[in-house]
C-alpha atoms as a PDB file:
ATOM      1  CA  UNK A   1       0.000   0.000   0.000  1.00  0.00           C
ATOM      2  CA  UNK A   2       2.748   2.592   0.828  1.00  0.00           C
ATOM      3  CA  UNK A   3       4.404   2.038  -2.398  1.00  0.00           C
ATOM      4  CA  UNK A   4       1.579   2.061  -4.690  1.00  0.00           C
ATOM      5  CA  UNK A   5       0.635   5.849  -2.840  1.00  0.00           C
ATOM      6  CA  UNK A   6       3.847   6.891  -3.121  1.00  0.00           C
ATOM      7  CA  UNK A   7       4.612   5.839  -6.312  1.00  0.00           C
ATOM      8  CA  UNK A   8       1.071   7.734  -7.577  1.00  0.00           C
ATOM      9  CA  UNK A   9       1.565  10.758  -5.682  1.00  0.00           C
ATOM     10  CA  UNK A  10       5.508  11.352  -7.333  1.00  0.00           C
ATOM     11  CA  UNK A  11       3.792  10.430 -10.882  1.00  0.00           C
ATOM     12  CA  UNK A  12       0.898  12.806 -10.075  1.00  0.00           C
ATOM     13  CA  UNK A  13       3.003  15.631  -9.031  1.00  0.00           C
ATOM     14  CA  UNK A  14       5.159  15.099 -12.287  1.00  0.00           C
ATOM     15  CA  UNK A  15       1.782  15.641 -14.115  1.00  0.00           C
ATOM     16  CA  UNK A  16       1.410  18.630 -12.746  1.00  0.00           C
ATOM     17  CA  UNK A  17       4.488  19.886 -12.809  1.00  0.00           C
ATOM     18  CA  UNK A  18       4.290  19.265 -16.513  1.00  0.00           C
ATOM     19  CA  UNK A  19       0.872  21.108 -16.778  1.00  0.00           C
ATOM     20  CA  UNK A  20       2.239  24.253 -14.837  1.00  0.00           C
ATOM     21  CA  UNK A  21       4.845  24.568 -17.414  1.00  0.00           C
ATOM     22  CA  UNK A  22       3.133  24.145 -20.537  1.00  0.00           C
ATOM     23  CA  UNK A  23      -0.502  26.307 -19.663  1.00  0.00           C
ATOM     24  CA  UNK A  24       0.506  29.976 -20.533  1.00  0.00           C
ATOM     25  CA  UNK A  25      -0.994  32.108 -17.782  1.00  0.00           C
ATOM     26  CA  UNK A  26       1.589  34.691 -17.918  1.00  0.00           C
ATOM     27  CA  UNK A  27       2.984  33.714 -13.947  1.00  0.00           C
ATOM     28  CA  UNK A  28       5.951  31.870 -14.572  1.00  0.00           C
ATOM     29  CA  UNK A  29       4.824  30.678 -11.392  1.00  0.00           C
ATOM     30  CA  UNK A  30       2.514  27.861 -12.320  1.00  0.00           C
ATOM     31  CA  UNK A  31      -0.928  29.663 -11.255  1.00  0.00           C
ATOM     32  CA  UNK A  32      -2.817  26.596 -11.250  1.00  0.00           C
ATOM     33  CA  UNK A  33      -0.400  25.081  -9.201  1.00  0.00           C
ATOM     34  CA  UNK A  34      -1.339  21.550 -10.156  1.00  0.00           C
ATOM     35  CA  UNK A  35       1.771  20.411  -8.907  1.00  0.00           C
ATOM     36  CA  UNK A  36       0.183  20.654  -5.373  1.00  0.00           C
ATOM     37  CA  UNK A  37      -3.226  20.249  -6.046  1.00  0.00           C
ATOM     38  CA  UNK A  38      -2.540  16.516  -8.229  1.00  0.00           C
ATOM     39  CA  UNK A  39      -0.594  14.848  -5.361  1.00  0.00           C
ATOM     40  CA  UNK A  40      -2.978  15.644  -2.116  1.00  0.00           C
ATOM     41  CA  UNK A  41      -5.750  14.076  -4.793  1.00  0.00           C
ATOM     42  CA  UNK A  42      -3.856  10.857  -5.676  1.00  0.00           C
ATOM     43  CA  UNK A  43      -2.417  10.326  -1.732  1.00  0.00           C
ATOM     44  CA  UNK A  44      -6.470  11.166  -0.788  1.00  0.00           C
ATOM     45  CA  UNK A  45      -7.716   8.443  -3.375  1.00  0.00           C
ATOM     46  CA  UNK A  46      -5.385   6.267  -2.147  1.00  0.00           C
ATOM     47  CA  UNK A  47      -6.519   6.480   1.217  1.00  0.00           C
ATOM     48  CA  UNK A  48      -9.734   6.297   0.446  1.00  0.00           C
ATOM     49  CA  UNK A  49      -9.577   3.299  -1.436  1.00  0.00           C
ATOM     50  CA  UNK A  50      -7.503   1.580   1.500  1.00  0.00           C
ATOM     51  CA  UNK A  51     -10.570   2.438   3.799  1.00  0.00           C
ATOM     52  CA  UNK A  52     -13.298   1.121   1.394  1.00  0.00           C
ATOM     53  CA  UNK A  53     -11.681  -2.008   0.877  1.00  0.00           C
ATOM     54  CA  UNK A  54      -9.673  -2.769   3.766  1.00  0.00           C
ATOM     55  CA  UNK A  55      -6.797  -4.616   3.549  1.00  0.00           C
ATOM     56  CA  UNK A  56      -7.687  -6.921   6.265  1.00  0.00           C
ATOM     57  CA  UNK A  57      -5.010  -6.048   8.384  1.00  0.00           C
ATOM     58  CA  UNK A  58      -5.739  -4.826  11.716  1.00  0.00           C
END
């Protein structure tokens, strides 16, 4: 489980990392700032999905 979340939340935050750089706002800044916003979704889902299914483990 930890390596499958942290292995989504690095890919995630290359996404957006990617996305800040190539969507012309005019901030060189990254206004969006996808790069936070993608991994605190993918480490939520994650956790989510850990507490719907369970893992069994207790």
């Amino acid at each position: 489980m930890y390596l499958k979340s942290t292995i989504f939340t690095i890919i995630a935050w290359f996404i957006g990392l990617i996305l800040d750089a190539n969507i012309p706002f005019g901030d060189p800044m990254g206004f969006l700032s996808l790069r936070i916003l993608f991994p605190i979704l993918a480490m939520g889902l994650c956790i989510l999905h850990e507490v719907m299914n369970g893992s069994g483990k207790r």
